[in-house]
N, C-alpha and C. Protein backbone atom coordinates (compact mmCIF):
# COMPACT_ATOMS: atom_id res chain seq x y z
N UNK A 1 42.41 -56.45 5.79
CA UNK A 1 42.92 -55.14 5.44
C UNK A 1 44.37 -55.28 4.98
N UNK A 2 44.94 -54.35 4.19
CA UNK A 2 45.84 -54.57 3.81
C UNK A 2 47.08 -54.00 4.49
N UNK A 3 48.02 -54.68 4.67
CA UNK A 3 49.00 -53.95 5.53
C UNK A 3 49.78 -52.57 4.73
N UNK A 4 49.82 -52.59 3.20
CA UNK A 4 50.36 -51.77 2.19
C UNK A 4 49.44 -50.59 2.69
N UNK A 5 47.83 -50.60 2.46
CA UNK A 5 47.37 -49.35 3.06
C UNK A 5 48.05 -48.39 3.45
N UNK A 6 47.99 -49.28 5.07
CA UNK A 6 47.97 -48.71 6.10
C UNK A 6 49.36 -48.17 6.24
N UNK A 7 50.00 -48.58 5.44
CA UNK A 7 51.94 -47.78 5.64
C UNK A 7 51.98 -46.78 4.87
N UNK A 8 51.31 -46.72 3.45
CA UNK A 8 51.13 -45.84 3.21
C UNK A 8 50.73 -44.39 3.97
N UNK A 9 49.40 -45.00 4.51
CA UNK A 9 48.57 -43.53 4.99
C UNK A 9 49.49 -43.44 6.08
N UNK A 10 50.04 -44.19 6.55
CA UNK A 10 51.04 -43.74 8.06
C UNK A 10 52.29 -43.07 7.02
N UNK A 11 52.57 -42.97 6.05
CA UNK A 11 53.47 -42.03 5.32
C UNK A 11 53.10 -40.87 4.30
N UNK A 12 51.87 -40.32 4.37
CA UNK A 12 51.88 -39.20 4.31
C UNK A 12 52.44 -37.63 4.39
N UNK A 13 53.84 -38.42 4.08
CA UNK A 13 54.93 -37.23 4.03
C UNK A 13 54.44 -36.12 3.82
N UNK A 14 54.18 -36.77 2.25
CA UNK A 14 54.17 -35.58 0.80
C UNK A 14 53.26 -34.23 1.14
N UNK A 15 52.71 -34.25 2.28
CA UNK A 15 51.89 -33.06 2.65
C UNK A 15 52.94 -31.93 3.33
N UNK A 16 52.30 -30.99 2.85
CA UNK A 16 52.87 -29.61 3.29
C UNK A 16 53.27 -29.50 5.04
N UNK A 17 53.95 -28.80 5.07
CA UNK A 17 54.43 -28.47 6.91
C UNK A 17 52.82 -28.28 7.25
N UNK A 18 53.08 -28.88 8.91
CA UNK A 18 51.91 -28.55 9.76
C UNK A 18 51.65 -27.87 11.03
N UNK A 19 51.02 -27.41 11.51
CA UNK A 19 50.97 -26.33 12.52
C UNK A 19 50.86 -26.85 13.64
N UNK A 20 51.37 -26.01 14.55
CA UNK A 20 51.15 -26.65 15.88
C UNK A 20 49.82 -26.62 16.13
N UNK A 21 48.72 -25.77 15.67
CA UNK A 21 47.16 -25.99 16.19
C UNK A 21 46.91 -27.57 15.79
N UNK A 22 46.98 -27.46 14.62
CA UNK A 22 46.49 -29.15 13.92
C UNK A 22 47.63 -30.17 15.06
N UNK A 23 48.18 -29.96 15.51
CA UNK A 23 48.88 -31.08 16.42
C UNK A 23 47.86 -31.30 17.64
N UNK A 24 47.31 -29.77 18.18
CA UNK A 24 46.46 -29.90 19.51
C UNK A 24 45.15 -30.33 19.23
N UNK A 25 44.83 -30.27 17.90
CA UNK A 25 43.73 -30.94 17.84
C UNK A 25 43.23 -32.48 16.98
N UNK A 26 44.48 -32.79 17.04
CA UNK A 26 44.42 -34.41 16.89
C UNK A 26 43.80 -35.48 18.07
N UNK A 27 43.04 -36.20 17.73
CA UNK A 27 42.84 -36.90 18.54
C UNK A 27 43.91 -37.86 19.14
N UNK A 28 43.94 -38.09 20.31
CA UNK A 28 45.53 -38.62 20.87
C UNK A 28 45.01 -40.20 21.04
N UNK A 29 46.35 -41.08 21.21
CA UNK A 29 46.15 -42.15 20.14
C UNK A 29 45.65 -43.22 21.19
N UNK A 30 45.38 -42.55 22.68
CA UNK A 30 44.71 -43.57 23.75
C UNK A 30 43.16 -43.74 23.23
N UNK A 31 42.76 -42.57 22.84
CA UNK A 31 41.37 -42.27 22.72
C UNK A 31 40.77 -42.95 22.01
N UNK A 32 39.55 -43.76 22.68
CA UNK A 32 38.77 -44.60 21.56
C UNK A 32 38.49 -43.82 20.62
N UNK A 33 38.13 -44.58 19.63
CA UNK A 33 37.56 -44.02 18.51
C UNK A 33 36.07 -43.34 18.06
N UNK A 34 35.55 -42.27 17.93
CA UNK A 34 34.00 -42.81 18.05
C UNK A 34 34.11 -42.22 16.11
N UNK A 35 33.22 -42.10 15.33
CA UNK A 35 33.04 -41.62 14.07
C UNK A 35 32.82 -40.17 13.87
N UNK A 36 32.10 -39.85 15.05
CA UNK A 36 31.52 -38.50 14.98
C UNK A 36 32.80 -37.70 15.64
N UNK A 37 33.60 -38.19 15.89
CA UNK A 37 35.00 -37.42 16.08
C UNK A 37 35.87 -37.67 14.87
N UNK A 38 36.58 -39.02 14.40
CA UNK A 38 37.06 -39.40 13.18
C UNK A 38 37.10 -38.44 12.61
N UNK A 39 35.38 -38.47 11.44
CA UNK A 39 34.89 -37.69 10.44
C UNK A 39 35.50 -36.94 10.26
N UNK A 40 35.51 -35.66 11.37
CA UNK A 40 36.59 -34.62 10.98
C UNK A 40 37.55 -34.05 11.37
N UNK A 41 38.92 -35.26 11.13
CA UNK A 41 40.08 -35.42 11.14
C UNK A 41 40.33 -34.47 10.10
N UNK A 42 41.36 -33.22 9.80
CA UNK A 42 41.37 -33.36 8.50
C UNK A 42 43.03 -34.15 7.98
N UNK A 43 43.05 -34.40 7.14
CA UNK A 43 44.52 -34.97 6.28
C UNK A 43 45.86 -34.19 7.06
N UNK A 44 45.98 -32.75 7.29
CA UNK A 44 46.95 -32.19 7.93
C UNK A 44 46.87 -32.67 9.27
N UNK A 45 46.01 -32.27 9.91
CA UNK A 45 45.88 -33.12 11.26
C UNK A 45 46.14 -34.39 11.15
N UNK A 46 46.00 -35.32 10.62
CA UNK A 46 46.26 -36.23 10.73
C UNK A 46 48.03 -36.80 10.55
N UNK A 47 48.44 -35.92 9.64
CA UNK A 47 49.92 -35.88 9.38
C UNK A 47 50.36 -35.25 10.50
N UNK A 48 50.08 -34.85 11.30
CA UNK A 48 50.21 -34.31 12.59
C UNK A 48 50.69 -35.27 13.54
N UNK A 49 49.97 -36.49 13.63
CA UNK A 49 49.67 -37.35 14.50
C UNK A 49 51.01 -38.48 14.57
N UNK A 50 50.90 -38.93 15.69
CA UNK A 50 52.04 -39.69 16.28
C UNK A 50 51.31 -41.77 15.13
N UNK A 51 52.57 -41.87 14.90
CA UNK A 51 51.92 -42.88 13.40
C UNK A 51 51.27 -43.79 13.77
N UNK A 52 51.41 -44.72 15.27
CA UNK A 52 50.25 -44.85 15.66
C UNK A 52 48.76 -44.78 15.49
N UNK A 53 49.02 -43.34 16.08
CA UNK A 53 48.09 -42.62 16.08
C UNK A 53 46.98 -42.26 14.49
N UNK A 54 47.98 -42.67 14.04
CA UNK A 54 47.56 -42.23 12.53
C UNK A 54 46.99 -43.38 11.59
N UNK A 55 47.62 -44.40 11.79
CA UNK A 55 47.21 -45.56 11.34
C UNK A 55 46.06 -46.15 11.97
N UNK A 56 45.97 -46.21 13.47
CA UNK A 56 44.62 -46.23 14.16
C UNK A 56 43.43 -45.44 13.24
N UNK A 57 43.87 -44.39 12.95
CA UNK A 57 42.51 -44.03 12.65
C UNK A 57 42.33 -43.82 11.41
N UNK A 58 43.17 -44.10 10.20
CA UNK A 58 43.22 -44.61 9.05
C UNK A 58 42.72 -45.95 8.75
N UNK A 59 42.74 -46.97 9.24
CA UNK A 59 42.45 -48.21 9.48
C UNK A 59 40.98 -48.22 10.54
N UNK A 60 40.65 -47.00 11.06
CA UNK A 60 39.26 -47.60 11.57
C UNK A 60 37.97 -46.66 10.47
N UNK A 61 38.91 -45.68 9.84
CA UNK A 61 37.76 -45.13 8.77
C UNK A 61 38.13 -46.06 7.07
N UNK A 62 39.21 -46.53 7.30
CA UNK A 62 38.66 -47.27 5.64
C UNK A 62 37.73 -48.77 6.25
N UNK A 63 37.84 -48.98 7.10
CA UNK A 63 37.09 -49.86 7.70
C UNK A 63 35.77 -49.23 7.34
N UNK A 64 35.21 -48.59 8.23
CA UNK A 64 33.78 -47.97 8.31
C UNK A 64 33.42 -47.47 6.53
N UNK A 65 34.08 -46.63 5.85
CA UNK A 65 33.97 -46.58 4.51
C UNK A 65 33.67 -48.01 3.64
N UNK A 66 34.57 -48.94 3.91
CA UNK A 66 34.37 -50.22 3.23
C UNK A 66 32.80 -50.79 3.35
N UNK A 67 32.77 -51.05 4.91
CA UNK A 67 31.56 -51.13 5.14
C UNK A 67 30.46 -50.80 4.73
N UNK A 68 29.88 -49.70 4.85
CA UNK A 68 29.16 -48.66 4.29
C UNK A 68 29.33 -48.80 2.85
N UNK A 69 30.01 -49.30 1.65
CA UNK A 69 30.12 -49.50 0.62
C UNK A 69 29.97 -50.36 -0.05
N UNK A 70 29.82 -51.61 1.01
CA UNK A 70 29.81 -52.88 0.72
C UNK A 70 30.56 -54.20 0.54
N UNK A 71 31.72 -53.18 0.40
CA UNK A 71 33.25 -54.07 -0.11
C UNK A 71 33.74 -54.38 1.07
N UNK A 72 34.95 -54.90 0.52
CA UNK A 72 36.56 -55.28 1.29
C UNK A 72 37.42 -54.53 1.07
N UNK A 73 38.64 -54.15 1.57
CA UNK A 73 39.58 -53.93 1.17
C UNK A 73 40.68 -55.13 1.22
N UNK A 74 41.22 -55.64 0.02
CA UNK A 74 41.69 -56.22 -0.17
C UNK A 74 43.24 -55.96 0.44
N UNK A 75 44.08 -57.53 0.57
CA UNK A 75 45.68 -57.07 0.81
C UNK A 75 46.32 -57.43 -1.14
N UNK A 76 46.87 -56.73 -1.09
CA UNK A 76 47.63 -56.67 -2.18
C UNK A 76 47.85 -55.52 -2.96
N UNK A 77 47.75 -55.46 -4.55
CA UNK A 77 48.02 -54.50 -5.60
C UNK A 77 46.39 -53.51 -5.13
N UNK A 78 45.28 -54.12 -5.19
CA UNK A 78 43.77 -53.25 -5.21
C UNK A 78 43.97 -52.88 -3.85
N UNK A 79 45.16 -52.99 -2.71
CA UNK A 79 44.98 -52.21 -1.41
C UNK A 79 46.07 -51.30 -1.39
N UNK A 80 47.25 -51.07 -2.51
CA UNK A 80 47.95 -50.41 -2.36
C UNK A 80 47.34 -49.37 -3.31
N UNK A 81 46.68 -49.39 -4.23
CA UNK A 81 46.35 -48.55 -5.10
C UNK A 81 45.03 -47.41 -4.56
N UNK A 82 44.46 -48.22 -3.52
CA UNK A 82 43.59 -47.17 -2.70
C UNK A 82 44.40 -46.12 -1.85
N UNK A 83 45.39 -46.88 -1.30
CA UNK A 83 46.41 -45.97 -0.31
C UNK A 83 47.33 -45.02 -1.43
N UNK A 84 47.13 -45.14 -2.40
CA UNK A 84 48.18 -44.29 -3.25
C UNK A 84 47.01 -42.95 -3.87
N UNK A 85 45.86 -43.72 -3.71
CA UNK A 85 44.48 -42.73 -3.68
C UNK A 85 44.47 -41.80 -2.73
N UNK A 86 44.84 -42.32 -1.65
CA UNK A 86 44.35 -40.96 -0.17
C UNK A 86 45.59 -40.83 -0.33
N UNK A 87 46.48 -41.34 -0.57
CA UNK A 87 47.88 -40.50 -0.30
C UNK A 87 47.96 -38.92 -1.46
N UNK A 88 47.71 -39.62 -2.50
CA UNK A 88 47.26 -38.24 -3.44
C UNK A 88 46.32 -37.27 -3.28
N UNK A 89 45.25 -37.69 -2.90
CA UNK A 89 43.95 -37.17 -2.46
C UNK A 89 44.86 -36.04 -0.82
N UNK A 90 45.42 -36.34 -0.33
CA UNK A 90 45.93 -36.23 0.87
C UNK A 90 46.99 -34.60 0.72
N UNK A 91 47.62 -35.17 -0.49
CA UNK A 91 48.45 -34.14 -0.57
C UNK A 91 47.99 -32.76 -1.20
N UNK A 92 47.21 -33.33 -2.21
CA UNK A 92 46.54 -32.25 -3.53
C UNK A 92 45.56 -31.50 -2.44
N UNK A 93 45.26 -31.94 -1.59
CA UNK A 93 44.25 -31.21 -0.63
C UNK A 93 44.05 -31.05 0.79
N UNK A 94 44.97 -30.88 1.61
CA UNK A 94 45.67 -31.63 2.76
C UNK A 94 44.63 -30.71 4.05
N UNK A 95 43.91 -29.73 3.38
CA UNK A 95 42.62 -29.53 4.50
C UNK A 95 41.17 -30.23 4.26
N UNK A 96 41.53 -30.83 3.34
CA UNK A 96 40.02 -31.99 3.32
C UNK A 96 39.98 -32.81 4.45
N UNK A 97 38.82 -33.34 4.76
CA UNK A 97 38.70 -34.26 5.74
C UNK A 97 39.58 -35.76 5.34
N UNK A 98 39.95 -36.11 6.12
CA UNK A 98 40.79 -37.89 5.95
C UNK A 98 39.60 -38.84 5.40
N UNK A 99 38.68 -38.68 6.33
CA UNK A 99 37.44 -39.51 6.12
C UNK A 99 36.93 -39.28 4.60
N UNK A 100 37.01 -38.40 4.06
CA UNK A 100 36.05 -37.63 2.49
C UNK A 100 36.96 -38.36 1.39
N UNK A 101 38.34 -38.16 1.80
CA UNK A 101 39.42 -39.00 0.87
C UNK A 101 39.67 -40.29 0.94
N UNK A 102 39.60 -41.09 2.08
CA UNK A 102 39.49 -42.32 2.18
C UNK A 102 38.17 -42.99 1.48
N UNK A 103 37.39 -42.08 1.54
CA UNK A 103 35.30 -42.67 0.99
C UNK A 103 35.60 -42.77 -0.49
N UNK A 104 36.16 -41.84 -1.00
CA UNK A 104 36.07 -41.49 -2.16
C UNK A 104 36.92 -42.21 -2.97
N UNK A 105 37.85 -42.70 -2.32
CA UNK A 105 39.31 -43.76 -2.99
C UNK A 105 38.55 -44.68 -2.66
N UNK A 106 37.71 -45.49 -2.19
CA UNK A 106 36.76 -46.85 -1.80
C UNK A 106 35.50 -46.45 -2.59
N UNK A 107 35.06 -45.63 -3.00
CA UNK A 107 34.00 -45.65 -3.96
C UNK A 107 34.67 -45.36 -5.66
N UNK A 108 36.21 -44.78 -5.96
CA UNK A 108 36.38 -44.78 -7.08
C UNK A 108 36.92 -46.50 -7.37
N UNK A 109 37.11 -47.28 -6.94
CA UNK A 109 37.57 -48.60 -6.93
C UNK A 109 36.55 -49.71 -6.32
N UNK A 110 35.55 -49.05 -6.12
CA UNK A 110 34.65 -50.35 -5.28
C UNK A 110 34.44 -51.24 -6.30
N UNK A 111 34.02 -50.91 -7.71
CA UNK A 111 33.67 -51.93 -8.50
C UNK A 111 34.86 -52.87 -8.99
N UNK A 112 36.36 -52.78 -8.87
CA UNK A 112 37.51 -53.58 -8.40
C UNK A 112 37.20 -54.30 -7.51
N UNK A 113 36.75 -53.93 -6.10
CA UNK A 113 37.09 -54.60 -4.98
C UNK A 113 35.88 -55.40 -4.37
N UNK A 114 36.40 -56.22 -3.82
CA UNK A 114 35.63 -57.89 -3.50
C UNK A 114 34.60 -57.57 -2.99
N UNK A 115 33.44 -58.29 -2.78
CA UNK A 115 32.13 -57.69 -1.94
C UNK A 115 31.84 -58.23 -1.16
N UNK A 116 31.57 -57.58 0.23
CA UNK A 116 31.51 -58.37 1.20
C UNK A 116 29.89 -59.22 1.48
N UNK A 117 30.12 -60.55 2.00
CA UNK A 117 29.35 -60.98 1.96
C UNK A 117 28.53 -61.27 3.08
């Protein structure tokens, strides 16, 4: 995985102010992970989250996305350019799910990125 990603999505500035509800309903950053919680993170909530917290679960859904897709995510230029994907994806729409924007930046680039074998 790429470390560029993941600093990215842990900098998700560019999103609008966030509410204290989306803070209480972040998942807190002891909490394992399961998917069926993940899923629907949305992008504000997630900018919510302690960066930790945020990168944990940025890094366990482009994981599961990759997977499910077939690929890798590469470290370099093809892993910063996905993170500049959800980071846009992130801002332009910041009540979408994290998970829907992360899938979708790994399926507009999958045919770029390496295949796992």
């Amino acid at each position: 995985m790429t470390s560029r990603l993941f600093l990215a999505l842990a900098g998700l500035g560019a999103l609008a102010t966030v509410s204290v509800s989306a803070q209480a309903q972040a998942p807190a950053a002891t909490a394992p992970l399961s998917f069926d919680t993940a899923a629907y993170v949305t992008c504000r909530e997630a900018h919510a989250m302690n960066p930790e917290a945020r990168k944990a679960l940025a890094i366990f859904l482009a994981e599961h996305s990759a997977r499910v897709r077939g690929v890798m995510i590469p470290d370099g230029e093809q892993g910063a350019q996905l993170a500049h994907l959800v980071r846009g994806g992130c801002t332009l729409s910041p009540d979408a799910y994290l998970f829907t924007v992360i899938d979708r930046a790994v399926v507009a680039e999958s045919s770029k990125l390496p295949k796992r074998r």
